[in-house]
N, C-alpha and C. Protein backbone atom coordinates (compact mmCIF):
# COMPACT_ATOMS: atom_id res chain seq x y z
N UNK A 1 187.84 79.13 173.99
CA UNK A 1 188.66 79.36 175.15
C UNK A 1 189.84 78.39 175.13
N UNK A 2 191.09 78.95 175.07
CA UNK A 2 191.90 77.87 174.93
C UNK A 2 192.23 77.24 176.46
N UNK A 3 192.96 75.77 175.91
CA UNK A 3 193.14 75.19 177.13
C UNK A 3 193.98 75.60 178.22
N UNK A 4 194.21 75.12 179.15
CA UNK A 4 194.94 75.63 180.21
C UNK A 4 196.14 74.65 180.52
N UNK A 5 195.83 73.42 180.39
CA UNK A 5 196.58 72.53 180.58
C UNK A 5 197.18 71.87 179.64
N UNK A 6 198.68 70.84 179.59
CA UNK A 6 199.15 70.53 178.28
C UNK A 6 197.91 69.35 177.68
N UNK A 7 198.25 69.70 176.70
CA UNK A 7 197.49 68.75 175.34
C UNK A 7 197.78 67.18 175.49
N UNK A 8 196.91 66.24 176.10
CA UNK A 8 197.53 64.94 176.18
C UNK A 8 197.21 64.23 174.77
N UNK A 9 196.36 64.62 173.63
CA UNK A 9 196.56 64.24 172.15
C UNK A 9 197.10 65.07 171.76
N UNK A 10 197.86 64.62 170.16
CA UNK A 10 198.38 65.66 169.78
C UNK A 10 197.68 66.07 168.32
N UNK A 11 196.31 65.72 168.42
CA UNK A 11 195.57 66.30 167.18
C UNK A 11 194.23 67.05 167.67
N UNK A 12 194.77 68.49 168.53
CA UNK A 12 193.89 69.35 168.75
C UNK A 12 194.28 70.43 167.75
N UNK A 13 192.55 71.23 167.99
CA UNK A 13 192.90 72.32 167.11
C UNK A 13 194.57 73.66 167.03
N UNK A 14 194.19 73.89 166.09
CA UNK A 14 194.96 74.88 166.12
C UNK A 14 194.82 76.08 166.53
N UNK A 15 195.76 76.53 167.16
CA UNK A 15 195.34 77.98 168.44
C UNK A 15 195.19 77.66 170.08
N UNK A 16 195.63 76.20 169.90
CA UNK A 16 195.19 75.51 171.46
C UNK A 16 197.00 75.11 171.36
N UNK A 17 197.87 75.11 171.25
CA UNK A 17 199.04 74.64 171.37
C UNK A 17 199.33 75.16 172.67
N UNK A 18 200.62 74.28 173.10
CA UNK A 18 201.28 74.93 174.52
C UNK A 18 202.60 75.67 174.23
N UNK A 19 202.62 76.92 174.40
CA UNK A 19 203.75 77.66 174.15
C UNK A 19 205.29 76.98 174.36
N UNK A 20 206.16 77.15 173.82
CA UNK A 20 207.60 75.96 173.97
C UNK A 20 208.23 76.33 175.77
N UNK A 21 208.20 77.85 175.66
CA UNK A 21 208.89 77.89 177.05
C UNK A 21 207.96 77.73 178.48
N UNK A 22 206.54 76.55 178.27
CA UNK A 22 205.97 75.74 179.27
C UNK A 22 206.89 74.57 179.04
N UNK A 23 208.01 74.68 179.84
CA UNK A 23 208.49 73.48 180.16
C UNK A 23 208.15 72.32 180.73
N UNK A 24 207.39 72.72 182.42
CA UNK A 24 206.21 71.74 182.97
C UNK A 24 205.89 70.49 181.89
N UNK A 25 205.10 71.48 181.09
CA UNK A 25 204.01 70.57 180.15
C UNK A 25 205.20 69.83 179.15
N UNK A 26 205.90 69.88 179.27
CA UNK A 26 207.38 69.25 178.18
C UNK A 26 207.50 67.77 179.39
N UNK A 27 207.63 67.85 180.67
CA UNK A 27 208.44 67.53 181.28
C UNK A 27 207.09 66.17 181.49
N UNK A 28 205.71 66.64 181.98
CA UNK A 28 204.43 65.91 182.19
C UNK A 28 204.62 64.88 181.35
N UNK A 29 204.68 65.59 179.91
CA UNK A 29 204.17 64.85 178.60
C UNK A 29 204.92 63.90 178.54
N UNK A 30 206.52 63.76 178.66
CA UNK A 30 207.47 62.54 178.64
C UNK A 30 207.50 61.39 179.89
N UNK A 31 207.29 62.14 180.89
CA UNK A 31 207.01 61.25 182.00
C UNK A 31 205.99 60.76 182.55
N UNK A 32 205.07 61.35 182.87
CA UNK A 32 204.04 61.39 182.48
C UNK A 32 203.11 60.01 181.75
N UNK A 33 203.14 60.78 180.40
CA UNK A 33 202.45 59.88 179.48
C UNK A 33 203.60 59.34 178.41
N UNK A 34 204.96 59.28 178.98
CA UNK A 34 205.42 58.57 177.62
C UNK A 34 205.73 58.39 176.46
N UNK A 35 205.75 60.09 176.46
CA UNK A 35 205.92 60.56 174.80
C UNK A 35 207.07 60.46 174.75
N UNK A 36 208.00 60.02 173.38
CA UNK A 36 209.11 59.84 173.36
C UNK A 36 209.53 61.16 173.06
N UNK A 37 211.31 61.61 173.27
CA UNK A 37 211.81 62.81 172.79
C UNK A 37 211.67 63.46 171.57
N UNK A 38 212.02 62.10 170.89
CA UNK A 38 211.81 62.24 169.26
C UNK A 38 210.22 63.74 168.82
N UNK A 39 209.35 62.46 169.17
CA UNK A 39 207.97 63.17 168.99
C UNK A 39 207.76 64.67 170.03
N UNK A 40 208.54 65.12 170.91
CA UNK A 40 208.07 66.38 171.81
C UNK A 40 209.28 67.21 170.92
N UNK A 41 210.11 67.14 170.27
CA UNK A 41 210.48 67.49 169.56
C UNK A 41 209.93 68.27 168.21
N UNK A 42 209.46 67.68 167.58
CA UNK A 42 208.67 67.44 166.58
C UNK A 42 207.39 68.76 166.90
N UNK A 43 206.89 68.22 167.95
CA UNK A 43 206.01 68.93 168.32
C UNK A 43 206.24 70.57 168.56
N UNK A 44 207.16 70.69 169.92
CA UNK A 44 207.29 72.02 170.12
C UNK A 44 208.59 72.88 169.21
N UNK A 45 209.06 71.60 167.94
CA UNK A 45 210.01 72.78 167.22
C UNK A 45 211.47 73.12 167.87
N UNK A 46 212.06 72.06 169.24
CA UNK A 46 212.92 72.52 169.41
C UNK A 46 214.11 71.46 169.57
N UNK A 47 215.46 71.40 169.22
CA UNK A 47 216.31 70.38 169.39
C UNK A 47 216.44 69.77 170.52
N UNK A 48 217.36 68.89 170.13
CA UNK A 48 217.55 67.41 171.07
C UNK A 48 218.15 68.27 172.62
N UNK A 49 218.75 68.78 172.49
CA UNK A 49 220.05 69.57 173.76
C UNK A 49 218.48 69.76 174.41
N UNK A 50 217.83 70.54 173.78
CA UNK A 50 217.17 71.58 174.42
C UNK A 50 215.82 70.63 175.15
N UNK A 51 215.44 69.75 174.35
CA UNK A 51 214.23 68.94 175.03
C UNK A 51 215.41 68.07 176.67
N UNK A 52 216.56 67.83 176.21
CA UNK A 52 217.24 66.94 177.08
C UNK A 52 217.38 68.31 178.22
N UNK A 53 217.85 69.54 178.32
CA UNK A 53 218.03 70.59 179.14
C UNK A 53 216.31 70.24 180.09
N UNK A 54 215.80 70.59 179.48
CA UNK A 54 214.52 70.43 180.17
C UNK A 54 214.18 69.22 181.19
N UNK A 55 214.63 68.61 180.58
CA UNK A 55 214.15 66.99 181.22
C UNK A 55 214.73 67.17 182.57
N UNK A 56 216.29 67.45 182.35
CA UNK A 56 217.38 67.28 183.29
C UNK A 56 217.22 68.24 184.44
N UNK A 57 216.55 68.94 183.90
CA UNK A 57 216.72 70.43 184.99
C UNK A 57 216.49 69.60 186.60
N UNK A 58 217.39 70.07 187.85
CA UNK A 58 217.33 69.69 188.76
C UNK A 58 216.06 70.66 189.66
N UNK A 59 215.66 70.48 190.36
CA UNK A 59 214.21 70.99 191.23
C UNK A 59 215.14 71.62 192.02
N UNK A 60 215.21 73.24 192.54
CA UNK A 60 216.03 73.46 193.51
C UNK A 60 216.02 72.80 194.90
N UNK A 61 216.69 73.31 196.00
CA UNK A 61 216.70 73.06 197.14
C UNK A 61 215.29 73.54 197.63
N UNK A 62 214.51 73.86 198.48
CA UNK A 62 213.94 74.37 199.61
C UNK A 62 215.24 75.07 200.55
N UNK A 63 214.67 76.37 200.36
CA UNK A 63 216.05 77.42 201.38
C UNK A 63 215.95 77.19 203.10
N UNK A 64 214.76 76.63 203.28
CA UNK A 64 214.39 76.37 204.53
C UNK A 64 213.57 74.57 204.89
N UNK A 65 214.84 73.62 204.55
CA UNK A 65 214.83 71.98 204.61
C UNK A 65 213.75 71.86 205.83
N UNK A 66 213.93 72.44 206.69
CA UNK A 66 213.25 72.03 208.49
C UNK A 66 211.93 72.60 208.51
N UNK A 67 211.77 73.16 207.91
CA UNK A 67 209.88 73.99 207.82
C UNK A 67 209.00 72.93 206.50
N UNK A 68 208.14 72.22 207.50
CA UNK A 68 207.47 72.05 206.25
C UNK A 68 206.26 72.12 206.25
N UNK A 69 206.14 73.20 206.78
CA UNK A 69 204.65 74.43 206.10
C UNK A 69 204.19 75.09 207.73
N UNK A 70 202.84 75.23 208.03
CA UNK A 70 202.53 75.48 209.04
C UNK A 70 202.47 74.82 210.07
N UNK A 71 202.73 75.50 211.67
CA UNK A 71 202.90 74.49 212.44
C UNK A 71 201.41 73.88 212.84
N UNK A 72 201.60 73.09 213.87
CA UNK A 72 199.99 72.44 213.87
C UNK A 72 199.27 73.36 215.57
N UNK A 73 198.01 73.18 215.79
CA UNK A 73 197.72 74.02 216.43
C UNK A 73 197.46 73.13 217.81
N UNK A 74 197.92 71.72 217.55
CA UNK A 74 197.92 70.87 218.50
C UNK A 74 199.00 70.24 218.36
N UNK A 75 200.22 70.71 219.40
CA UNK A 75 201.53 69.48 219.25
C UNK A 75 201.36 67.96 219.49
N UNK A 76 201.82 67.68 219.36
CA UNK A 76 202.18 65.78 219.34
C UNK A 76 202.17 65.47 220.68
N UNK A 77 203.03 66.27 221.16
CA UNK A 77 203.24 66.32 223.21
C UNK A 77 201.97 66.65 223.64
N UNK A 78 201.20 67.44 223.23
CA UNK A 78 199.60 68.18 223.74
C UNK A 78 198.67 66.75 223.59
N UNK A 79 198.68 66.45 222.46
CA UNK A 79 197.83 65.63 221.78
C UNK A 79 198.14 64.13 222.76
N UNK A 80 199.17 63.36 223.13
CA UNK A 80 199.61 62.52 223.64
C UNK A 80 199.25 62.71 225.40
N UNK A 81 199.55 63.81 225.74
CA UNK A 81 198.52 63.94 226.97
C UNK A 81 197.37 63.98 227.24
N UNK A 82 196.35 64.79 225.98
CA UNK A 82 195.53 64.38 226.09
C UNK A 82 194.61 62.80 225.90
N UNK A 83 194.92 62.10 225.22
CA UNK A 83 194.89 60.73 224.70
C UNK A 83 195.03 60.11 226.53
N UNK A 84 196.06 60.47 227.04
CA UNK A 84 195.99 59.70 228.19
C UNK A 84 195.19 60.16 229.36
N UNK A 85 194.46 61.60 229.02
CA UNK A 85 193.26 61.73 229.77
C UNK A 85 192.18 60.70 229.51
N UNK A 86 192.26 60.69 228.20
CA UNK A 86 190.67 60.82 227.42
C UNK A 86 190.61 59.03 227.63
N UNK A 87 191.57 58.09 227.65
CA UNK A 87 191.86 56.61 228.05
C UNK A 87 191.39 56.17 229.45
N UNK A 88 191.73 56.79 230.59
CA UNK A 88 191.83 56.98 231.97
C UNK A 88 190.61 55.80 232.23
N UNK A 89 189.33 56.15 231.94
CA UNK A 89 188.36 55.14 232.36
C UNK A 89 187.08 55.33 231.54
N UNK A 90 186.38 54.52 231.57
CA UNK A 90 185.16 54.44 230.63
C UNK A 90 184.51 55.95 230.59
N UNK A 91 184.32 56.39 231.77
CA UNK A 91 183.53 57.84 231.60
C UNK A 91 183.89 58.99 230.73
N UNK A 92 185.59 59.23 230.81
CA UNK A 92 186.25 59.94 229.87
C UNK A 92 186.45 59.29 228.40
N UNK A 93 186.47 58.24 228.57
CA UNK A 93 186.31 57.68 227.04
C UNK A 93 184.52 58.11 226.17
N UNK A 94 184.03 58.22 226.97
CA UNK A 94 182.87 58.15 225.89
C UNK A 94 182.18 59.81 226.19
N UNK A 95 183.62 60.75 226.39
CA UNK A 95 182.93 62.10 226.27
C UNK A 95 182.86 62.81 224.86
N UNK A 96 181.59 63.56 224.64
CA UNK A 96 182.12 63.85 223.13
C UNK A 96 183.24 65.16 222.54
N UNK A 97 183.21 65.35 221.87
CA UNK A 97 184.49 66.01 221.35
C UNK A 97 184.40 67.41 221.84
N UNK A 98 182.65 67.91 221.55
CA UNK A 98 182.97 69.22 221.81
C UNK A 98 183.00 69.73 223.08
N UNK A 99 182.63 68.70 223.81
CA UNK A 99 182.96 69.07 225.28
C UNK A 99 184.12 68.61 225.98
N UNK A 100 185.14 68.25 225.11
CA UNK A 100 186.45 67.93 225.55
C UNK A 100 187.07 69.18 225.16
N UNK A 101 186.95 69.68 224.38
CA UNK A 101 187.36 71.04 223.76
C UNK A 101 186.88 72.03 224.94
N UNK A 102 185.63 71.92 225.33
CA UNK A 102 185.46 73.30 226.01
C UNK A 102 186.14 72.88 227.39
N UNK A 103 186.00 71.81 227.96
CA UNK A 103 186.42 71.25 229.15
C UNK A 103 188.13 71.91 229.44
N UNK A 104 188.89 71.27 228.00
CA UNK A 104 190.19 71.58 228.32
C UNK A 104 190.52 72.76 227.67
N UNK A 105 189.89 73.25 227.42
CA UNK A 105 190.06 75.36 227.13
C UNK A 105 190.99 75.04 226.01
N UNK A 106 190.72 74.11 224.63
CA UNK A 106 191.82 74.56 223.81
C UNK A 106 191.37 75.11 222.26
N UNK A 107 191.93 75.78 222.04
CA UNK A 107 192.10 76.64 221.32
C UNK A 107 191.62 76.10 219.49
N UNK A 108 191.07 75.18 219.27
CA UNK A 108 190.76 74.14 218.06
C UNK A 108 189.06 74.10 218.05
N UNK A 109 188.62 73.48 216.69
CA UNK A 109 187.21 73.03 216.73
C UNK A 109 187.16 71.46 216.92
N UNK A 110 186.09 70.79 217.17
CA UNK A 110 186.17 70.00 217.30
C UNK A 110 186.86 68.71 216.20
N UNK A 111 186.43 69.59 215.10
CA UNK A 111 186.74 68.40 214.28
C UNK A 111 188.31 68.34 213.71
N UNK A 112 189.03 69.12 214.13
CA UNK A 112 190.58 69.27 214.04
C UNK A 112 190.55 69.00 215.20
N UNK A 113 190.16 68.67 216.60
CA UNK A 113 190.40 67.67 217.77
C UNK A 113 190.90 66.52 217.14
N UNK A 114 189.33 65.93 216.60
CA UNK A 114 189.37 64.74 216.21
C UNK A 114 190.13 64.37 215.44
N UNK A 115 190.73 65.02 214.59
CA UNK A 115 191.90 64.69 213.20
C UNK A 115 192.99 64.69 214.15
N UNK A 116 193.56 65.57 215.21
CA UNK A 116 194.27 65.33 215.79
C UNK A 116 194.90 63.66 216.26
N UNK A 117 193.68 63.60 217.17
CA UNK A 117 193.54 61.78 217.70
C UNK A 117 194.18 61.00 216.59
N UNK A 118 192.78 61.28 215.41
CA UNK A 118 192.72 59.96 215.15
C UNK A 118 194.42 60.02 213.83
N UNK A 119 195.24 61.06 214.06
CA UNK A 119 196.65 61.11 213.14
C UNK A 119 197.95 60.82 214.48
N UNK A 120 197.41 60.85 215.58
CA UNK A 120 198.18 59.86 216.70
C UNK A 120 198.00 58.35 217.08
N UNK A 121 196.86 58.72 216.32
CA UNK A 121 196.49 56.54 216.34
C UNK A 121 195.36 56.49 217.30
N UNK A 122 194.85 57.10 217.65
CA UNK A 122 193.67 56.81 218.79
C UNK A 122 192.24 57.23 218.64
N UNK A 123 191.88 55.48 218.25
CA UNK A 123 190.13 55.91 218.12
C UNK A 123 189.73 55.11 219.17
N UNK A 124 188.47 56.26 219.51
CA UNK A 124 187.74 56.08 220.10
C UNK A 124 187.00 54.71 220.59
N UNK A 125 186.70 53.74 220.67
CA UNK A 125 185.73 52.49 220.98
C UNK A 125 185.33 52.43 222.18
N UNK A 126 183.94 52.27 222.32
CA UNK A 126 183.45 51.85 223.43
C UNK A 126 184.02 50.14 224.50
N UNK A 127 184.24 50.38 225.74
CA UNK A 127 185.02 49.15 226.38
C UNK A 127 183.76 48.12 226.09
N UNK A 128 184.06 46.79 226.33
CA UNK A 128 182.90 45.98 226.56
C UNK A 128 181.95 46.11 227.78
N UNK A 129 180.79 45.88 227.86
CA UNK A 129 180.25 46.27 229.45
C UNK A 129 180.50 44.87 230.30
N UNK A 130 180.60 43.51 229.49
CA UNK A 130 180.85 42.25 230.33
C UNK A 130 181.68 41.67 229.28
N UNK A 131 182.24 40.01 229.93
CA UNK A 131 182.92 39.47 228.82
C UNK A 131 181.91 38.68 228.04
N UNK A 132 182.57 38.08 227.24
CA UNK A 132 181.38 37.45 225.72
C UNK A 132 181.43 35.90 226.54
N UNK A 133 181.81 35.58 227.45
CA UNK A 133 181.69 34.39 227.68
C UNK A 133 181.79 34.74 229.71
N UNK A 134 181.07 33.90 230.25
CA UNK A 134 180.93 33.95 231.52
C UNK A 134 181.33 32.87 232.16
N UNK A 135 182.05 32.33 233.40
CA UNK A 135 182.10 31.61 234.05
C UNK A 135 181.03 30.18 234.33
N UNK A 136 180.04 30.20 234.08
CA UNK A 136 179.25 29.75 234.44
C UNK A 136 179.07 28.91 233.09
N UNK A 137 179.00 29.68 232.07
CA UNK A 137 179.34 29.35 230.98
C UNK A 137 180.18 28.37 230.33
N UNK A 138 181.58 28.36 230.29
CA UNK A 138 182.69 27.40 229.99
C UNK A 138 181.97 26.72 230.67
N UNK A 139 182.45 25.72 229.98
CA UNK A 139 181.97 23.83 230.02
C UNK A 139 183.41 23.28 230.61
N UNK A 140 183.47 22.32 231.31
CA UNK A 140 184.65 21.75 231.86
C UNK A 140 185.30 20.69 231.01
């Protein structure tokens, strides 16, 4: 079964080569791992212009700069209000997820709740129930 991916030695069998017009695997192999031009040359059989064309090739634009991919199913604004429910006082702090979900009718599972939070910065911790040191305590 030949390989799928470029050849990172270059003493595999024969019948396993990477065809010349996989550029990718031209582009991996020099940057990558460092193969000099000289030697990818050598290898895929084709001149200097042509290994340098490759190298150079620019990555197009993205036709659409402002999209970058799907939107989320919890905005930043949603997510930030909720955070300042879920803060409010010890009782709402220590509710669990999936009943914050059913509570506030939204539309997510719990555990994309939670990825939500915790990619706005807000984890969960229990408050202290007293302080670690008491009045009575301190020494004068």
């Amino acid at each position: 079964m030949p390989v799928s991916t470029p050849p990172l030695q270059f003493d595999h069998q024969k019948g396993y080569e990477i065809p010349t017009k996989h550029k990718e695997a031209i582009r991996q192999l020099h940057w990558f791992r460092k193969v000099p031009k000289l030697q990818l040359q050598e290898r895929y059989h084709l001149g200097a212009t042509t290994i340098d064309k490759i190298l150079e090739y620019k990555v197009p634009k993205r036709k659409r700069p402002s999209k970058a991919g799907r939107p989320k199913k919890l905005s930043d604004a949603q997510v930030n209000i909720i955070i300042k429910y879920c803060s409010k006082n010890y009782a709402t702090r220590c509710l669990d997820y999936d009943y914050l979900v059913l509570k506030l009718k939204l539309q997510v599972t719990a555990s994309t709740f939670q990825k939500r939070l915790y990619q706005q910065g807000y984890f969960r911790c229990v408050a202290c129930q007293k302080p670690y040191l008491t009045p009575a305590q301190v020494i004068s």
